[in-house]
Structure formats: C-alpha cells, structure tokens
PDB file of N, CA and C in Angstrom:
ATOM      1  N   UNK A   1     114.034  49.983 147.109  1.00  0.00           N
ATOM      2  CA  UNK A   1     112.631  49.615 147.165  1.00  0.00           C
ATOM      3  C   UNK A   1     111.983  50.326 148.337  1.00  0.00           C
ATOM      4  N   UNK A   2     111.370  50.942 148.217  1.00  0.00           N
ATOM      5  CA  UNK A   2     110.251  51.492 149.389  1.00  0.00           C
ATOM      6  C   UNK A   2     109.176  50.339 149.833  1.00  0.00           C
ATOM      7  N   UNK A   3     109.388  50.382 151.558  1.00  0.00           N
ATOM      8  CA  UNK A   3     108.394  49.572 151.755  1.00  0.00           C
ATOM      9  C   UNK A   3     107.826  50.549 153.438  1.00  0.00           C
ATOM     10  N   UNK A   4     106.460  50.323 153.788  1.00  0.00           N
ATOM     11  CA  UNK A   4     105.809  51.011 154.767  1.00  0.00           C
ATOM     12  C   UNK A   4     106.698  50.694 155.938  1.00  0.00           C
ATOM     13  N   UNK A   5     106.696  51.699 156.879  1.00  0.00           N
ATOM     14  CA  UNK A   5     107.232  51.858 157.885  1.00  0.00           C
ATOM     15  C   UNK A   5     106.553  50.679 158.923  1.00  0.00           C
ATOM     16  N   UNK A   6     107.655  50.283 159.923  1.00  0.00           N
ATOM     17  CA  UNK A   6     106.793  49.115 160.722  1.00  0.00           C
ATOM     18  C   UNK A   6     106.052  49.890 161.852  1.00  0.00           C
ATOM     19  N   UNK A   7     106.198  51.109 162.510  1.00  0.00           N
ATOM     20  CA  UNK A   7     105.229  51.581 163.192  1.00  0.00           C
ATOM     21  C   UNK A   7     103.791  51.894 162.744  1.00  0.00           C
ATOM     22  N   UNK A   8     103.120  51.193 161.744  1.00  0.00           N
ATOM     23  CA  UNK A   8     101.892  52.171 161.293  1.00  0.00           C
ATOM     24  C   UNK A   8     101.391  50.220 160.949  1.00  0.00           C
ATOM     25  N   UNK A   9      99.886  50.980 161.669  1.00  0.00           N
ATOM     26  CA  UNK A   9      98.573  50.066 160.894  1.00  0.00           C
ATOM     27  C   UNK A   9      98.195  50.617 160.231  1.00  0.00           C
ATOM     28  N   UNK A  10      97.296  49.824 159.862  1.00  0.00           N
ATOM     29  CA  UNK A  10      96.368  50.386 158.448  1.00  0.00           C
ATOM     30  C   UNK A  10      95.332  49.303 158.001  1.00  0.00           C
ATOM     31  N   UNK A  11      93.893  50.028 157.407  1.00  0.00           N
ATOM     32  CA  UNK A  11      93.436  49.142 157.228  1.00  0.00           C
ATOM     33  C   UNK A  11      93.006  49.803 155.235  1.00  0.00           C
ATOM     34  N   UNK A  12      92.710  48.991 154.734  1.00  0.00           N
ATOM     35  CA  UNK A  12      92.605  49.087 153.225  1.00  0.00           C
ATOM     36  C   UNK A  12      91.290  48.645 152.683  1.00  0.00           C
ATOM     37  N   UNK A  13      90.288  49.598 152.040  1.00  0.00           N
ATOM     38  CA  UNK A  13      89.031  48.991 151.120  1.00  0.00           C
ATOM     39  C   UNK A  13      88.878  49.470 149.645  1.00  0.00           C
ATOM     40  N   UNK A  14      88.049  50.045 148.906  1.00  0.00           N
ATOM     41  CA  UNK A  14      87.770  50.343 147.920  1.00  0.00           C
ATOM     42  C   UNK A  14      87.534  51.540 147.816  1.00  0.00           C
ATOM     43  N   UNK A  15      87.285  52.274 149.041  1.00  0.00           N
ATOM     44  CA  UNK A  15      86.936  53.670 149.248  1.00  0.00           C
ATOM     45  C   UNK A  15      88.232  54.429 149.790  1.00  0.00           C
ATOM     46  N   UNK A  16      89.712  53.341 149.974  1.00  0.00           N
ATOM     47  CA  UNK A  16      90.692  54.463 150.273  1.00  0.00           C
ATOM     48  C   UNK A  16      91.717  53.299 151.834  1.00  0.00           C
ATOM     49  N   UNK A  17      92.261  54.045 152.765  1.00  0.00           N
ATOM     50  CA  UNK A  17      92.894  53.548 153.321  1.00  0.00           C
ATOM     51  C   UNK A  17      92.799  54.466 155.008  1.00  0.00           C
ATOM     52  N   UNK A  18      93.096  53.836 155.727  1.00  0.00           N
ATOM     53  CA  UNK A  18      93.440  54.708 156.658  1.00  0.00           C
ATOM     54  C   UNK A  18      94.552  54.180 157.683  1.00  0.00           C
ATOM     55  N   UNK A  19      95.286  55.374 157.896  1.00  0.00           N
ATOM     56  CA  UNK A  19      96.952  54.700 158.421  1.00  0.00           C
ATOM     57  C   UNK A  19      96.398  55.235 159.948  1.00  0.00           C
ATOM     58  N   UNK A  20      97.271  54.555 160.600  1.00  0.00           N
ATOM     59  CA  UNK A  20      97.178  54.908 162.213  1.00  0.00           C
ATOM     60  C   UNK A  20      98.856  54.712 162.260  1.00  0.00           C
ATOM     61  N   UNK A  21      99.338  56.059 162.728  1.00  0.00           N
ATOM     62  CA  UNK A  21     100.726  55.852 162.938  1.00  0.00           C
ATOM     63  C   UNK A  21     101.245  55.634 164.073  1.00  0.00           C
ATOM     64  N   UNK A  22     101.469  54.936 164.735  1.00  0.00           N
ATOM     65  CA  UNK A  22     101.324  54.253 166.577  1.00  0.00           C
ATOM     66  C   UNK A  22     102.905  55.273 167.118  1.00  0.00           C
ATOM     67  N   UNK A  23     103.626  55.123 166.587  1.00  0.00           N
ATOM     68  CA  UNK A  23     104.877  56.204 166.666  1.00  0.00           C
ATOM     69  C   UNK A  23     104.443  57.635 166.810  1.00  0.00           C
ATOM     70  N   UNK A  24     103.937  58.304 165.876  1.00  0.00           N
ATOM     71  CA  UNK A  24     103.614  59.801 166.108  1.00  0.00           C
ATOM     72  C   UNK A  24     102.104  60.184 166.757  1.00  0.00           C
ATOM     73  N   UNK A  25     101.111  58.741 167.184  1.00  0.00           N
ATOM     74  CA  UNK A  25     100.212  59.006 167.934  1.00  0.00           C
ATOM     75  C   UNK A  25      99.291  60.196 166.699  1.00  0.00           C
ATOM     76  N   UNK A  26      99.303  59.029 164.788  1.00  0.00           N
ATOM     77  CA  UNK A  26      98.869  60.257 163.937  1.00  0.00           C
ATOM     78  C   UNK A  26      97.767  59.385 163.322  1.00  0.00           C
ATOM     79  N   UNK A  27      97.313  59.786 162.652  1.00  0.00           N
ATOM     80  CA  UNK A  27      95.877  59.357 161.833  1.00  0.00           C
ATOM     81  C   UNK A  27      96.143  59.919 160.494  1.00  0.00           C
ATOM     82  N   UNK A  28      95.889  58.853 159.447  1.00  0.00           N
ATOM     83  CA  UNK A  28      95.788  59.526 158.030  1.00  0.00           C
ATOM     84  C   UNK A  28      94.855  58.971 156.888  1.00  0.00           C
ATOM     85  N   UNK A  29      93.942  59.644 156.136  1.00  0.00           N
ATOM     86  CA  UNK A  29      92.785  58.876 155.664  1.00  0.00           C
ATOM     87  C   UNK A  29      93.763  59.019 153.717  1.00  0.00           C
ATOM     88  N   UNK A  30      93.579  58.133 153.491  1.00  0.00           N
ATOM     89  CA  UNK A  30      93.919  57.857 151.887  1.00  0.00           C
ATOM     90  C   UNK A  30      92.683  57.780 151.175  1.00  0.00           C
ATOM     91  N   UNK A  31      92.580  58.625 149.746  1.00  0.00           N
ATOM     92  CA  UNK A  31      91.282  58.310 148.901  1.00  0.00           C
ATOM     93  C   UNK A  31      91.587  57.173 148.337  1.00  0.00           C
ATOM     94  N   UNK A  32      90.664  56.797 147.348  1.00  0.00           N
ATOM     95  CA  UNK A  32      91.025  55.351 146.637  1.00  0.00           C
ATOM     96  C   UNK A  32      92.422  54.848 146.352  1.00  0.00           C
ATOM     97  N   UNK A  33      92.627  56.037 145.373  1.00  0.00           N
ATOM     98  CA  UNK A  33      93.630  56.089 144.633  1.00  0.00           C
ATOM     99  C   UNK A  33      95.240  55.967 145.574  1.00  0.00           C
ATOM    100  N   UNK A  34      94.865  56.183 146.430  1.00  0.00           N
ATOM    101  CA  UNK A  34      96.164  56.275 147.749  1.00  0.00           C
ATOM    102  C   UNK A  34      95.900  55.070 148.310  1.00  0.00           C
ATOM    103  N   UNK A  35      95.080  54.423 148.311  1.00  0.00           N
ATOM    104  CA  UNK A  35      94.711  53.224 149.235  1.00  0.00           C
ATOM    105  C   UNK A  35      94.845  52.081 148.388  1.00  0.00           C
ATOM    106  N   UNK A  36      94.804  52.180 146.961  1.00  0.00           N
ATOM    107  CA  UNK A  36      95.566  51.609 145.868  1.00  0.00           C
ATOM    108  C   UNK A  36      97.118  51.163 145.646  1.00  0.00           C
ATOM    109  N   UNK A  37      98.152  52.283 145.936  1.00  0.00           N
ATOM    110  CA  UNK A  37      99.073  52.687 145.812  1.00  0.00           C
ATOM    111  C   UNK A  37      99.060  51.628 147.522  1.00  0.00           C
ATOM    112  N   UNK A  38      98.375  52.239 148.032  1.00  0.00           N
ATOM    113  CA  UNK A  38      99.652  51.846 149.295  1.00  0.00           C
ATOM    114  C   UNK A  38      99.668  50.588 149.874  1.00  0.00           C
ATOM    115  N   UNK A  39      98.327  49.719 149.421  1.00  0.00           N
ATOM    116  CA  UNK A  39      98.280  48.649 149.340  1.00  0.00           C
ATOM    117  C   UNK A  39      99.064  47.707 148.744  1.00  0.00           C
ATOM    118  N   UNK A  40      99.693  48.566 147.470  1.00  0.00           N
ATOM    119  CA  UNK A  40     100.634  47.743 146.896  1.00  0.00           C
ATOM    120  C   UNK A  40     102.091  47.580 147.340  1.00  0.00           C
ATOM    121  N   UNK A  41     101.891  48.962 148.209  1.00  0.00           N
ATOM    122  CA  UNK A  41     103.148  49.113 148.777  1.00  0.00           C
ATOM    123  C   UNK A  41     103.415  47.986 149.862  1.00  0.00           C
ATOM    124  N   UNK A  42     102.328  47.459 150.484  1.00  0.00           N
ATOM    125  CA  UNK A  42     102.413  46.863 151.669  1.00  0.00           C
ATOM    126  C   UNK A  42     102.983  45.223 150.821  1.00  0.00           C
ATOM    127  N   UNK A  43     102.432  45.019 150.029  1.00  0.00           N
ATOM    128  CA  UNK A  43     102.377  43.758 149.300  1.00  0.00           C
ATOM    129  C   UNK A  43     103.904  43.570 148.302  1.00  0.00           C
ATOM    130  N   UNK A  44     104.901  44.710 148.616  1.00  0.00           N
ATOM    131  CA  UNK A  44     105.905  44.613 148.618  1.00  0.00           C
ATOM    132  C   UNK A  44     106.622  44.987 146.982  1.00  0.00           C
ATOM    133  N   UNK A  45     105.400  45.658 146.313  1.00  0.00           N
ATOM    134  CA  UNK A  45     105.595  45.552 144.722  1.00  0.00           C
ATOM    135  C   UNK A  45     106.280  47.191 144.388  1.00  0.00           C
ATOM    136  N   UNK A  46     107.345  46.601 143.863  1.00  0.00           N
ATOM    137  CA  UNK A  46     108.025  48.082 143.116  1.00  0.00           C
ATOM    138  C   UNK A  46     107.616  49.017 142.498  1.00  0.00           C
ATOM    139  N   UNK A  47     108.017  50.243 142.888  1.00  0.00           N
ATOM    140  CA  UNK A  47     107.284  51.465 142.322  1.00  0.00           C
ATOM    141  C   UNK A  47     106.535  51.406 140.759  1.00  0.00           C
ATOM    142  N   UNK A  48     107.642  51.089 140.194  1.00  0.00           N
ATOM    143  CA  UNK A  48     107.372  50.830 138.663  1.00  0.00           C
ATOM    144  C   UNK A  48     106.202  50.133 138.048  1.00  0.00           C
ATOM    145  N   UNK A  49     106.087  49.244 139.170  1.00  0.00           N
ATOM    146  CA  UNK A  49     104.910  47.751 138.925  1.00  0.00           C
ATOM    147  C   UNK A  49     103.834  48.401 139.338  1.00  0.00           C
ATOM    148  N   UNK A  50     103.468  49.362 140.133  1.00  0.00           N
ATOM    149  CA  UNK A  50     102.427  49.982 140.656  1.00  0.00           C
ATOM    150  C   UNK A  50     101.933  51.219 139.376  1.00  0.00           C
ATOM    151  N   UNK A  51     102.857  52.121 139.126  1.00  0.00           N
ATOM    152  CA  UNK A  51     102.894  52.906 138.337  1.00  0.00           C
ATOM    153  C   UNK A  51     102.031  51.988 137.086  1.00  0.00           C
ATOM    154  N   UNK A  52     102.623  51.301 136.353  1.00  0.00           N
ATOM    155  CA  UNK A  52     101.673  50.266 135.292  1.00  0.00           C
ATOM    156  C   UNK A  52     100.745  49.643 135.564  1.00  0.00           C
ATOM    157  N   UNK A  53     100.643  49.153 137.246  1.00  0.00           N
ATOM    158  CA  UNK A  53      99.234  48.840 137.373  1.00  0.00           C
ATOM    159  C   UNK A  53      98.148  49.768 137.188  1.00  0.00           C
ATOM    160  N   UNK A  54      98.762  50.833 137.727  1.00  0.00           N
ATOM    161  CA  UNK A  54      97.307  51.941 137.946  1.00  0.00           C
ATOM    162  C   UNK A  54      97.273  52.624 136.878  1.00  0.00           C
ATOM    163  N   UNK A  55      98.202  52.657 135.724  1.00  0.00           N
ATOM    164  CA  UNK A  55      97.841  53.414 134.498  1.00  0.00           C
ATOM    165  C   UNK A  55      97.025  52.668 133.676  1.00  0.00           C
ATOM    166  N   UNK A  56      97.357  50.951 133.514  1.00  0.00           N
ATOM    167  CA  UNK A  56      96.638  50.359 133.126  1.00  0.00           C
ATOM    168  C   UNK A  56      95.048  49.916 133.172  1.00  0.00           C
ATOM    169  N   UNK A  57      94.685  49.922 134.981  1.00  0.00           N
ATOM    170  CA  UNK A  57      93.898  49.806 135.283  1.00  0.00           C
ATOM    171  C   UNK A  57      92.591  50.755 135.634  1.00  0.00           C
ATOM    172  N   UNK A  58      93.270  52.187 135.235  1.00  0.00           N
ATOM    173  CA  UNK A  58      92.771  53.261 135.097  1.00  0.00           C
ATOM    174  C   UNK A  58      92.713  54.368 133.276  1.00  0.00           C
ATOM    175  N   UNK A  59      93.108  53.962 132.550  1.00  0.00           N
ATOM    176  CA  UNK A  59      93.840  54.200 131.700  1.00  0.00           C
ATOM    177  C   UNK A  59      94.375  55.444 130.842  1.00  0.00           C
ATOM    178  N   UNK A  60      95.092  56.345 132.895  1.00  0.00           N
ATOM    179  CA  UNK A  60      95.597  57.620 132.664  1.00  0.00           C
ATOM    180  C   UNK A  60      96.887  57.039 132.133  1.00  0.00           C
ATOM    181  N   UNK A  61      97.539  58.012 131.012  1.00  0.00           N
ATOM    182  CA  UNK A  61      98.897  58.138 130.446  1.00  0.00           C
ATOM    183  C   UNK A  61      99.772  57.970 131.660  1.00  0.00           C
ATOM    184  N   UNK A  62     100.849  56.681 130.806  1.00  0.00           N
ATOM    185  CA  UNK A  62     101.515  56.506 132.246  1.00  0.00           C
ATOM    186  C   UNK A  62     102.358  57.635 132.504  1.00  0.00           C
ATOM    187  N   UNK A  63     102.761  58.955 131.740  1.00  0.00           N
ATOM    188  CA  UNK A  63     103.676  59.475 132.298  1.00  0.00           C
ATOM    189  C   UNK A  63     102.818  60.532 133.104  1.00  0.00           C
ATOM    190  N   UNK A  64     101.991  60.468 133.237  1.00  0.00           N
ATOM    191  CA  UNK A  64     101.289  61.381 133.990  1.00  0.00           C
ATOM    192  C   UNK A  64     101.148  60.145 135.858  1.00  0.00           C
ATOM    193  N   UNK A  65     100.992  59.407 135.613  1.00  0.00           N
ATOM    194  CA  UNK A  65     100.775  57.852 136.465  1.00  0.00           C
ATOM    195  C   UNK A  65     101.973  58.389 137.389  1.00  0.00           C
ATOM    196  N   UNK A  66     103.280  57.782 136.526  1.00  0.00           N
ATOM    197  CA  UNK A  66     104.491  58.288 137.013  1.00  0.00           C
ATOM    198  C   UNK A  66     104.657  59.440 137.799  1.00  0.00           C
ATOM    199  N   UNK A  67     104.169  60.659 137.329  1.00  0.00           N
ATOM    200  CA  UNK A  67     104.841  61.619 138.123  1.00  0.00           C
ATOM    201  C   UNK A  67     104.005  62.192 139.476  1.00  0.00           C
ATOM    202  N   UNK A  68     102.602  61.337 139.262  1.00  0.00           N
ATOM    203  CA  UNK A  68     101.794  61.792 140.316  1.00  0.00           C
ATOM    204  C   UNK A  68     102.059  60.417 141.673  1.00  0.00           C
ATOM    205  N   UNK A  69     102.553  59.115 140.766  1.00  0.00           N
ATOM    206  CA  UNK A  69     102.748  58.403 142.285  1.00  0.00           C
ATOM    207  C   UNK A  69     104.356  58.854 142.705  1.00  0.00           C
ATOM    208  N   UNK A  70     105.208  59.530 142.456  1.00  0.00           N
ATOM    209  CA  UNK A  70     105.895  59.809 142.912  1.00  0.00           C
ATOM    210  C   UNK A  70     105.845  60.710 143.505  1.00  0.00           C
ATOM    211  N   UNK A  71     105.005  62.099 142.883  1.00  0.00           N
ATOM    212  CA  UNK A  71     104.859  63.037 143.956  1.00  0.00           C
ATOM    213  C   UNK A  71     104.192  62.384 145.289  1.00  0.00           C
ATOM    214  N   UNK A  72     103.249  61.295 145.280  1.00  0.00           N
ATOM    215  CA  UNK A  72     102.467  60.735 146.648  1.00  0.00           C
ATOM    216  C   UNK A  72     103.515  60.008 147.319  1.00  0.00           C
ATOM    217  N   UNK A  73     104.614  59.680 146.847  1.00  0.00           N
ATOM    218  CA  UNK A  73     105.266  58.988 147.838  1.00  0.00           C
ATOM    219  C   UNK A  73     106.407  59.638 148.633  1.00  0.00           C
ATOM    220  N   UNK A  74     106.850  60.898 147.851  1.00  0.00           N
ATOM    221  CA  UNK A  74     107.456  61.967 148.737  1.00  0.00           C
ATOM    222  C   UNK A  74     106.663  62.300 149.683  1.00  0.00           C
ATOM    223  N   UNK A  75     105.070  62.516 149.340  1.00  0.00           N
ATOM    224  CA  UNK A  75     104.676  62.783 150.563  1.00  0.00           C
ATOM    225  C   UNK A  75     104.347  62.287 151.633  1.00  0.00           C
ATOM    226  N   UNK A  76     104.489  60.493 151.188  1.00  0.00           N
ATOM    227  CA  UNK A  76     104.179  59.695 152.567  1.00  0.00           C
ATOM    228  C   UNK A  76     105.626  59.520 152.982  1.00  0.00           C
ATOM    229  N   UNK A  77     106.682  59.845 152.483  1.00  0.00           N
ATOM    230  CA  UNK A  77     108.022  60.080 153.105  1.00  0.00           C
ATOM    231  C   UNK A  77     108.033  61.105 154.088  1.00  0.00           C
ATOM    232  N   UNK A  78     107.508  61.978 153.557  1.00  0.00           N
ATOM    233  CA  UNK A  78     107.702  63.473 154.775  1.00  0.00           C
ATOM    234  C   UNK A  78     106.762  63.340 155.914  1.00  0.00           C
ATOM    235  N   UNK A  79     105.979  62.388 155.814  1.00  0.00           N
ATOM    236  CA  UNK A  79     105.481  61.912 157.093  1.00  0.00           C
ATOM    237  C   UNK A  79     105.871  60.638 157.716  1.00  0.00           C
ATOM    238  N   UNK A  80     107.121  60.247 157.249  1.00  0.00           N
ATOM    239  CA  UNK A  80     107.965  59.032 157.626  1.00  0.00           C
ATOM    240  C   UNK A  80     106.469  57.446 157.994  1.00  0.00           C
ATOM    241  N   UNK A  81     106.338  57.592 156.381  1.00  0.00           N
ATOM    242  CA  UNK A  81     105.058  56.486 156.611  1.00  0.00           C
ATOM    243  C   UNK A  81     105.670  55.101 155.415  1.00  0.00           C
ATOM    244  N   UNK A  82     107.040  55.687 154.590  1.00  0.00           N
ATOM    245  CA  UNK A  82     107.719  55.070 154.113  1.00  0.00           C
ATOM    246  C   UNK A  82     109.185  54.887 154.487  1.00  0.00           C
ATOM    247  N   UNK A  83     110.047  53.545 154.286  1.00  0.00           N
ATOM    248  CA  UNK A  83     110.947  53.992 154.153  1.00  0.00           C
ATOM    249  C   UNK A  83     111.906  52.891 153.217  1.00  0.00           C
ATOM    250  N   UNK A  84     113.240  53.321 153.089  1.00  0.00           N
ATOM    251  CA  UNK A  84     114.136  52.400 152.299  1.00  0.00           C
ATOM    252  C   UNK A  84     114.171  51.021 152.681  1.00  0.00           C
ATOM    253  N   UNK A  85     113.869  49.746 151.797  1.00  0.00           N
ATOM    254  CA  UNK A  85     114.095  48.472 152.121  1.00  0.00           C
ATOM    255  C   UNK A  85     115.533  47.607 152.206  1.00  0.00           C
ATOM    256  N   UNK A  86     116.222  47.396 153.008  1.00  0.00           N
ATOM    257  CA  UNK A  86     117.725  47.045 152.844  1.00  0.00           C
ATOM    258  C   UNK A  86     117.117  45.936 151.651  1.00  0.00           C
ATOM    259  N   UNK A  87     118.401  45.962 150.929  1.00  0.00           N
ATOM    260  CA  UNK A  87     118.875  44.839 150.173  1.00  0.00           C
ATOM    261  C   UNK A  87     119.288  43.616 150.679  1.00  0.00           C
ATOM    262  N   UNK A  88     118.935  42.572 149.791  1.00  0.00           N
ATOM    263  CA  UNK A  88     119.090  41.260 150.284  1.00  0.00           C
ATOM    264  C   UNK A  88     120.806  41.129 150.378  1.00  0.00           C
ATOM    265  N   UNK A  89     121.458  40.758 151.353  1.00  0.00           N
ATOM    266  CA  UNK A  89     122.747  39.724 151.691  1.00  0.00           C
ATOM    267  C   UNK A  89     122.706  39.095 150.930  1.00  0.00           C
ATOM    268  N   UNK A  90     124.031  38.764 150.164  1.00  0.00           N
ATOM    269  CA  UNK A  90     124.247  37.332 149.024  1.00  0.00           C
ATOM    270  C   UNK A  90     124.044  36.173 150.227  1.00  0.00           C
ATOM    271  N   UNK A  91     123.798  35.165 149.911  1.00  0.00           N
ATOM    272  CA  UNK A  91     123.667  33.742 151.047  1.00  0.00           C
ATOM    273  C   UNK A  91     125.086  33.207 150.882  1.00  0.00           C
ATOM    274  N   UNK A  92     125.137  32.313 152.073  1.00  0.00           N
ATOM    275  CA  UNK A  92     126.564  31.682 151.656  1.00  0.00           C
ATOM    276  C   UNK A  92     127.285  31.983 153.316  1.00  0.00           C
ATOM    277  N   UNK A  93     128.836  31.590 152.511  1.00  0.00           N
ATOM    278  CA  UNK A  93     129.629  31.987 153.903  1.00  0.00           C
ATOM    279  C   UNK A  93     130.584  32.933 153.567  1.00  0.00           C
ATOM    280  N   UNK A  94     130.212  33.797 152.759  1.00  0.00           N
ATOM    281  CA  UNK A  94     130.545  35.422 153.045  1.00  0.00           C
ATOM    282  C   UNK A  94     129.969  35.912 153.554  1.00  0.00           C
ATOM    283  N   UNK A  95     130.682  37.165 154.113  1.00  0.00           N
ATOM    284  CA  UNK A  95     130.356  38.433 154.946  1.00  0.00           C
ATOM    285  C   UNK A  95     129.893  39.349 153.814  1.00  0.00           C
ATOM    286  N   UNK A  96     128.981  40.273 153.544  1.00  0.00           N
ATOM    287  CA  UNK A  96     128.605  41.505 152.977  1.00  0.00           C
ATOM    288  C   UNK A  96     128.184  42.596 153.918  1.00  0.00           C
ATOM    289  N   UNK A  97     128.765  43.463 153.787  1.00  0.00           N
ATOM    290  CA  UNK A  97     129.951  43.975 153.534  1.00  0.00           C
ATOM    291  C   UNK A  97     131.223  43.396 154.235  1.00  0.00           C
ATOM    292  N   UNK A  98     132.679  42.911 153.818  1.00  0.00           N
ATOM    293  CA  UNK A  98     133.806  42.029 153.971  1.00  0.00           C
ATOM    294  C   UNK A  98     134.026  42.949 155.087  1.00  0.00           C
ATOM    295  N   UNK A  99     134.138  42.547 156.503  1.00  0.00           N
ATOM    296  CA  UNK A  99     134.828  42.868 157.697  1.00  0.00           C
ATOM    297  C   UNK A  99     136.395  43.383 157.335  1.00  0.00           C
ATOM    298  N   UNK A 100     137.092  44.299 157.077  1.00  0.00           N
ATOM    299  CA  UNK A 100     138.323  44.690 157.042  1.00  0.00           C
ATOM    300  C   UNK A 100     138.809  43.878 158.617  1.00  0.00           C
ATOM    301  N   UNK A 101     140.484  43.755 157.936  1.00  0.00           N
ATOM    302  CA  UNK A 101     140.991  43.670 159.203  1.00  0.00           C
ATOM    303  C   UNK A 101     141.372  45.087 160.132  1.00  0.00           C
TER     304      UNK A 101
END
C-alpha cells in the first residue's frame, strides 16, 4: 500500500494540492487531478480504489485511469513524497517475524 511520506504537509482544494516537503526544504503544486489522487492517498485508500474512483467520477476509460495514476505515482516516488506502508502484525502472542534461536 502506498501511503505519503511523514515529512511533507500539504494542503488540498478543488483547484489541486500543494505539498511542502519539510525534509528537502521543497515545494510542489498538484493540478486538480493530482490533488485528487493524493488526497486519497492521504485518506489511506488503495491504488485500485482511487483508480475507479477517478475513472468513474470522471468517466475516462479505466485503463487509461490506470496507467496514468501509476505513471503519477512513480513520480511522487522519485521525489520520495510516497512511500511503502508496513503491513499489519497478526495480534496475539506471537512474534512476526518468529525470532530464530
């Protein structure tokens, strides 16, 4: 799951987004359509779920949806404005991953 990096604010409207990256001392303005996307990102919703929101709610072909929010999220990767979400620990009184002796 991709979720936004914890160094970056941001604020989000209808006209787009704008990131302040407090780590690289960077600034980045998002058009709608990015401020869409990354809003959802913040709100914790899977690529996939975004992809169908915005095809739906726009009603470009999702495989076109698909390949353009993925190209946008490589690129908020290469500016380390995303990153990988660990996976949840099973609960309980196991260890994950089992401590070898």
């Amino acid at each position: 799951m991709q979720t936004t990096a914890t160094h970056l604010r941001s604020v989000v409207d209808q006209d787009g987004a704008v990131i302040l990256d407090i780590k690289h001392d960077t600034m980045l303005t998002l058009n709608s359509t990015g401020g869409y996307i990354w809003q959802r990102l913040q709100q914790g919703k899977l690529v996939d779920e975004i992809v169908c929101e915005l095809s739906r709610d726009t009603g470009v072909d999702l495989a076109v949806v698909d390949r353009d929010v993925h190209n946008f999220l490589e690129q908020l990767k290469a500016k380390h404005l995303l990153t990988e979400a660990e996976r949840d620990r099973p609960a309980g009184l196991f260890r994950w991953p089992p401590k070898l002796p």
